[in-house]
N, C-alpha and C. Protein backbone atom coordinates (compact mmCIF):
# COMPACT_ATOMS: atom_id res chain seq x y z
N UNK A 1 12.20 6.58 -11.64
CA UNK A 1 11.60 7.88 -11.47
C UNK A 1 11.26 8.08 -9.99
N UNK A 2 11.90 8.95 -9.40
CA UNK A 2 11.32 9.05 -7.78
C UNK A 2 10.20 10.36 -7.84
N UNK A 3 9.44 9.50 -6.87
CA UNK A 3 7.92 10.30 -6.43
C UNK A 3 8.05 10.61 -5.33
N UNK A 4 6.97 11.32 -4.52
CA UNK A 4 6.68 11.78 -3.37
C UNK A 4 6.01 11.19 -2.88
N UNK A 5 5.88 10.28 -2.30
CA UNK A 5 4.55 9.21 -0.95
C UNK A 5 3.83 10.32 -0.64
N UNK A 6 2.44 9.75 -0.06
CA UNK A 6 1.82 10.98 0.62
C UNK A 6 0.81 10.17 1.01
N UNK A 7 0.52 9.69 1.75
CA UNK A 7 -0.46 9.01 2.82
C UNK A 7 -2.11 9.85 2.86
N UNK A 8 -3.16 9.53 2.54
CA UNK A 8 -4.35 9.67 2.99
C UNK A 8 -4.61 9.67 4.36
N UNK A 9 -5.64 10.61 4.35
CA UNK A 9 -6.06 10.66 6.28
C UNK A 9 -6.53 9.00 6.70
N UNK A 10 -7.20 8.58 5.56
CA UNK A 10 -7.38 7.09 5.95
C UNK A 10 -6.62 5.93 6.46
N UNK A 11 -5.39 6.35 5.28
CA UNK A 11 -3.85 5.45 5.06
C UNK A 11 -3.78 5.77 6.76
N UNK A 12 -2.93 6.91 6.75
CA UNK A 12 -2.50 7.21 7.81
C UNK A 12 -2.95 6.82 9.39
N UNK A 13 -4.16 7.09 9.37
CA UNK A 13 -4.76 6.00 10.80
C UNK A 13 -4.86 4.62 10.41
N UNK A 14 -4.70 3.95 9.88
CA UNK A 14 -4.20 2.63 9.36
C UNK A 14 -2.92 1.91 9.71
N UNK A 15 -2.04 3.15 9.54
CA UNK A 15 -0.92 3.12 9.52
C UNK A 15 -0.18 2.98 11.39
N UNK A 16 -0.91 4.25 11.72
CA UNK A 16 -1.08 4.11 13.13
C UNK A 16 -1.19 3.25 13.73
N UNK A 17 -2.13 2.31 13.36
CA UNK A 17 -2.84 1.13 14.44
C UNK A 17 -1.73 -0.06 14.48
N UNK A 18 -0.80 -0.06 13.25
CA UNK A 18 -0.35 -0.95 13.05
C UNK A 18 1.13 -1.39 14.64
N UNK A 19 1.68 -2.42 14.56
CA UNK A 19 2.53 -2.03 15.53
C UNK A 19 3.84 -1.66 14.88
N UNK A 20 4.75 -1.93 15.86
CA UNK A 20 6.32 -0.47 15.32
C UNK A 20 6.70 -1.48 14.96
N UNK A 21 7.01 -2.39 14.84
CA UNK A 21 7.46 -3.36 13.83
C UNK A 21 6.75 -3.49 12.15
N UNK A 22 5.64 -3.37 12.09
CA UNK A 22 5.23 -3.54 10.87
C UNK A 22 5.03 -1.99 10.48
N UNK A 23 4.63 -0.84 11.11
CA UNK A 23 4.96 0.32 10.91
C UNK A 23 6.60 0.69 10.14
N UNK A 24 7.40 0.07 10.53
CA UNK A 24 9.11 -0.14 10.13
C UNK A 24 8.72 -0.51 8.72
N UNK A 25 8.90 -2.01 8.64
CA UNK A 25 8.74 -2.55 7.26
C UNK A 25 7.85 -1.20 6.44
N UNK A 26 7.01 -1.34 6.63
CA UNK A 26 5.82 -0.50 5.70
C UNK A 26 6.85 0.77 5.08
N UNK A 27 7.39 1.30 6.22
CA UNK A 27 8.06 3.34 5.61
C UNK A 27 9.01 2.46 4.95
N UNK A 28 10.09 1.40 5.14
CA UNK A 28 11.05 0.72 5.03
C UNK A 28 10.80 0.27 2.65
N UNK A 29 9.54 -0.05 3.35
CA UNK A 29 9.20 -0.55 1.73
C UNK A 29 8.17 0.13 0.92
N UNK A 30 8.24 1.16 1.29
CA UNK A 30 7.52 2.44 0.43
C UNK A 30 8.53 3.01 0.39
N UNK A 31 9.71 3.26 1.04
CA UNK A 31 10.78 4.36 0.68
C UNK A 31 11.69 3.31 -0.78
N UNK A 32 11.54 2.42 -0.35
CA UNK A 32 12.58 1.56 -1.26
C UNK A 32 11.54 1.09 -2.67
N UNK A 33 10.56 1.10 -2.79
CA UNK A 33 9.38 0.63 -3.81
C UNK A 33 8.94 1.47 -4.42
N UNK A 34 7.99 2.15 -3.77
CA UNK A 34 7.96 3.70 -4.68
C UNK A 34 7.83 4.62 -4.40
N UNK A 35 9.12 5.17 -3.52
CA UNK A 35 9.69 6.58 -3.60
C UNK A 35 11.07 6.81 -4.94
N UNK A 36 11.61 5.85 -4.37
CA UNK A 36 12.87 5.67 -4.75
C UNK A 36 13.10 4.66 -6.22
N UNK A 37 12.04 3.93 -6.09
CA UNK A 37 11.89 3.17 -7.43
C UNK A 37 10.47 3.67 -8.45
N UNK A 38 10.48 2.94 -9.73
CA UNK A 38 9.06 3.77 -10.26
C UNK A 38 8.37 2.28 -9.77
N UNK A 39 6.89 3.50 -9.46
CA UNK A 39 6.30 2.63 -8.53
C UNK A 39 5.11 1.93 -9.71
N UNK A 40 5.29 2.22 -10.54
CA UNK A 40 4.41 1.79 -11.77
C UNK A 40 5.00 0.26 -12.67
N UNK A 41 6.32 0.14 -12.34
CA UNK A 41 6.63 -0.95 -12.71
C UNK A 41 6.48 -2.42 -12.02
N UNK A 42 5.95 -3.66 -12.52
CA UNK A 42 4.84 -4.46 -12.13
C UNK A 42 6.60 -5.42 -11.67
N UNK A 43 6.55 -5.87 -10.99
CA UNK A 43 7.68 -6.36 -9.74
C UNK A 43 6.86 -8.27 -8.98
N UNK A 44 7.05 -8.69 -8.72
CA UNK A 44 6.80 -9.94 -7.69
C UNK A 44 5.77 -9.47 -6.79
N UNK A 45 6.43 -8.35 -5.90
CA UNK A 45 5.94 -7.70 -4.72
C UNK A 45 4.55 -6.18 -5.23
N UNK A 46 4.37 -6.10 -6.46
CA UNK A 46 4.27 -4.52 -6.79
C UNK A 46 3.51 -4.74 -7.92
N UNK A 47 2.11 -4.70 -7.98
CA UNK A 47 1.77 -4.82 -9.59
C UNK A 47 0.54 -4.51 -9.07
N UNK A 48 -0.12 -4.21 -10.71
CA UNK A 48 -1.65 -3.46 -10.87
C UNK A 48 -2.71 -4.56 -9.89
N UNK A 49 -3.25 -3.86 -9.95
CA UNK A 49 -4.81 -4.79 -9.44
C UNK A 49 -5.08 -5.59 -10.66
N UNK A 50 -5.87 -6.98 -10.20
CA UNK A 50 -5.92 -7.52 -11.40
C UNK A 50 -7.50 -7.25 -12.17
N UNK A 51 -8.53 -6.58 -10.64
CA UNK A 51 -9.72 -5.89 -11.39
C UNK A 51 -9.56 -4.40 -10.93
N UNK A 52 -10.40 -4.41 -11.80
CA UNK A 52 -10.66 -2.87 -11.69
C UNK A 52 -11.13 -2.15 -9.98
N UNK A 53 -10.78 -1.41 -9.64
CA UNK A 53 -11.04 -0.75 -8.12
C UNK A 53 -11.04 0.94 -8.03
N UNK A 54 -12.24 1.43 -7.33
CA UNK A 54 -12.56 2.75 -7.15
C UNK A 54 -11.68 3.28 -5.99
N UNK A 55 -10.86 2.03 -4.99
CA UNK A 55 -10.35 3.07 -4.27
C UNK A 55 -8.83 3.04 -4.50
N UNK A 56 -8.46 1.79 -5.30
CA UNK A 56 -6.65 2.49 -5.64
C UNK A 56 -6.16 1.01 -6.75
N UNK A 57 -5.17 1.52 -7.94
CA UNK A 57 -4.82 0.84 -8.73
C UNK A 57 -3.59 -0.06 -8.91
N UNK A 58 -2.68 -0.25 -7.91
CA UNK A 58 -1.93 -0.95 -7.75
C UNK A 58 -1.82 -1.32 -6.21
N UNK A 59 -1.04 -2.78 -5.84
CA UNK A 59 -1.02 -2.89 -4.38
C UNK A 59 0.70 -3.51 -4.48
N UNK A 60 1.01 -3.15 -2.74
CA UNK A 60 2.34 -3.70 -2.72
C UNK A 60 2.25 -4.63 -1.63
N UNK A 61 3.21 -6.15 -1.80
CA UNK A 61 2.91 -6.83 -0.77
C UNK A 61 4.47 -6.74 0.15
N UNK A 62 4.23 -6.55 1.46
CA UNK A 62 5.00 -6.21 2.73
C UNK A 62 5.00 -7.48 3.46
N UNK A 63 5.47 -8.76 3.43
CA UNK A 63 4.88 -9.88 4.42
C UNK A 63 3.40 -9.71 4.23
N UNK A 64 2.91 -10.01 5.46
CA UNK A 64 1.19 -9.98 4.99
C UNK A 64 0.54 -9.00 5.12
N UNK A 65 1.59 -7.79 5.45
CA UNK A 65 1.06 -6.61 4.92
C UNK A 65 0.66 -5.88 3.79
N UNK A 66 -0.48 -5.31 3.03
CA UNK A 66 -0.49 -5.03 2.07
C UNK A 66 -0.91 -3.11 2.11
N UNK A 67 -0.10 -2.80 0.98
CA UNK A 67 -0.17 -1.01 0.71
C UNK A 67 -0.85 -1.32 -0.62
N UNK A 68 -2.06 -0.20 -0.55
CA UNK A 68 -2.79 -0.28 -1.97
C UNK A 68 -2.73 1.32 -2.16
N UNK A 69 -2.35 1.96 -3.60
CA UNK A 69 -2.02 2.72 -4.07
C UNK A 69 -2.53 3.41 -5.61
N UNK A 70 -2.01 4.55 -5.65
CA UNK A 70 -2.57 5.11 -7.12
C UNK A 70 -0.97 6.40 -7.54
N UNK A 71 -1.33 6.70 -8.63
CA UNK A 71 -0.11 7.43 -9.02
C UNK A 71 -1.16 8.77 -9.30
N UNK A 72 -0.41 9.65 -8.97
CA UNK A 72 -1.40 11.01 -9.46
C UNK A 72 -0.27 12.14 -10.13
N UNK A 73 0.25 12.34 -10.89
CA UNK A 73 1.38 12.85 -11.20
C UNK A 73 2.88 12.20 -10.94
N UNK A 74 2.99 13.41 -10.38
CA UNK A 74 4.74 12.58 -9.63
C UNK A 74 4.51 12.40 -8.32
N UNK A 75 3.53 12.06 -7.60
CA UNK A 75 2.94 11.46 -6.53
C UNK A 75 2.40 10.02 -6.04
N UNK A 76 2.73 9.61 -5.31
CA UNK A 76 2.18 8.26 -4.99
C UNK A 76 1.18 8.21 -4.00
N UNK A 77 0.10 8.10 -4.21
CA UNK A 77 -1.19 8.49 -2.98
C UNK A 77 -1.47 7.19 -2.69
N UNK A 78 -0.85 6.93 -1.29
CA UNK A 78 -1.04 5.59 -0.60
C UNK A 78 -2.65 5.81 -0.26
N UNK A 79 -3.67 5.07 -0.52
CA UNK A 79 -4.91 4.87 0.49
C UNK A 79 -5.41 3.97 1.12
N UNK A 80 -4.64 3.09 1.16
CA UNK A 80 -5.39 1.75 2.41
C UNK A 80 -4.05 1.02 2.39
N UNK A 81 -4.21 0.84 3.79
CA UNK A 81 -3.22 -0.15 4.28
C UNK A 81 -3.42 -1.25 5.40
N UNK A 82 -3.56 -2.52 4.96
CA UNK A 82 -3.89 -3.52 5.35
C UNK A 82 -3.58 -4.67 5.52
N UNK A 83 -4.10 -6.20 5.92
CA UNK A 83 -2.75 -7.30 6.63
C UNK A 83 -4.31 -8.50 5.75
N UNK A 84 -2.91 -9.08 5.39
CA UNK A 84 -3.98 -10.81 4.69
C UNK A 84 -3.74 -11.97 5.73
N UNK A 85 -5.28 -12.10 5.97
CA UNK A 85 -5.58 -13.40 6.85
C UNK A 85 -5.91 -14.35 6.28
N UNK A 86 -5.28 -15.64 5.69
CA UNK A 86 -5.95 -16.38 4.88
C UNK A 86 -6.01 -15.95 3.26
N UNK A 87 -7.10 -15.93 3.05
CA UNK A 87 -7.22 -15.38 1.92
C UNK A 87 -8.35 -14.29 1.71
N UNK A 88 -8.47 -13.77 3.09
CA UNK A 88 -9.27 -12.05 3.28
C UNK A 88 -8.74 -11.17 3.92
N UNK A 89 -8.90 -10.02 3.04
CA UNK A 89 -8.23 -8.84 3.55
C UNK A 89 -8.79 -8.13 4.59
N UNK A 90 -8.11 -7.91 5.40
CA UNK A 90 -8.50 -7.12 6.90
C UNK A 90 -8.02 -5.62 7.17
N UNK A 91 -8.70 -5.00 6.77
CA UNK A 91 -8.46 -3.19 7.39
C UNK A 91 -9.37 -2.62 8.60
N UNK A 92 -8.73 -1.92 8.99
CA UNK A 92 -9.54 -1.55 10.42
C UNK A 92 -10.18 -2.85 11.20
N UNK A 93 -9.48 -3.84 11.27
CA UNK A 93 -9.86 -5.22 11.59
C UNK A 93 -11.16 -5.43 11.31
N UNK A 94 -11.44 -5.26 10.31
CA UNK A 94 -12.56 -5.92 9.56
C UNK A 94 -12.52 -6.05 7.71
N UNK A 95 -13.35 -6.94 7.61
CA UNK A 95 -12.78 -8.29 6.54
C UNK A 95 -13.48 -7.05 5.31
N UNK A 96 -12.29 -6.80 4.33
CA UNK A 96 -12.94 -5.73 3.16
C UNK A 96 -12.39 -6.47 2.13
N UNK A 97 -13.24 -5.90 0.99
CA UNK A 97 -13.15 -6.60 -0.20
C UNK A 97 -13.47 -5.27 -1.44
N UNK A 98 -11.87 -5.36 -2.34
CA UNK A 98 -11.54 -4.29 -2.98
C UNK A 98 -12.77 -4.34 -3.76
């Protein structure tokens, strides 16, 4: 089923900061994950959260980049996009916890 991506004002300066190399990968594997694929189907790289979360219900892993996401129709509303250090997640270079 192909959807429409659509980046949050949040995503999006996220997205920004990142450099043009991992900026690449990222459009690279949202166009191929879920634009172009259904992004609801649970994959290696691509599956639900395993708890529950107020700011998005599935995440995709990019190298140690990670896209966390929600489906809203035939839409895919990316809202955080972020890089794993270890075993903590880092957005806006600081250590968040879904």
């Amino acid at each position: 089923m192909k959807r429409r991506v659509v980046l949050t004002l949040q995503a999006v300066r996220q997205f920004r900061r990142l450099a043009a190399r991992d900026q690449s990968l990222i459009r690279r594997a949202m166009t191929e994950q879920l634009e172009n694929d259904d992004a609801t189907t649970e994959t290696r790289n691509r599956f639900r959260l395993r708890r529950p979360s107020p700011f998005a219900e599935f995440e995709l892993r990019v190298e140690a980049l990670r896209v966390f996401y929600r489906i809203a129709g035939d839409e895919v509303q990316v809202v955080m996009i972020g890089r794993k250090r270890g075993n903590a997640l880092v957005v806006n270079g600081e250590r968040f916890i879904l």
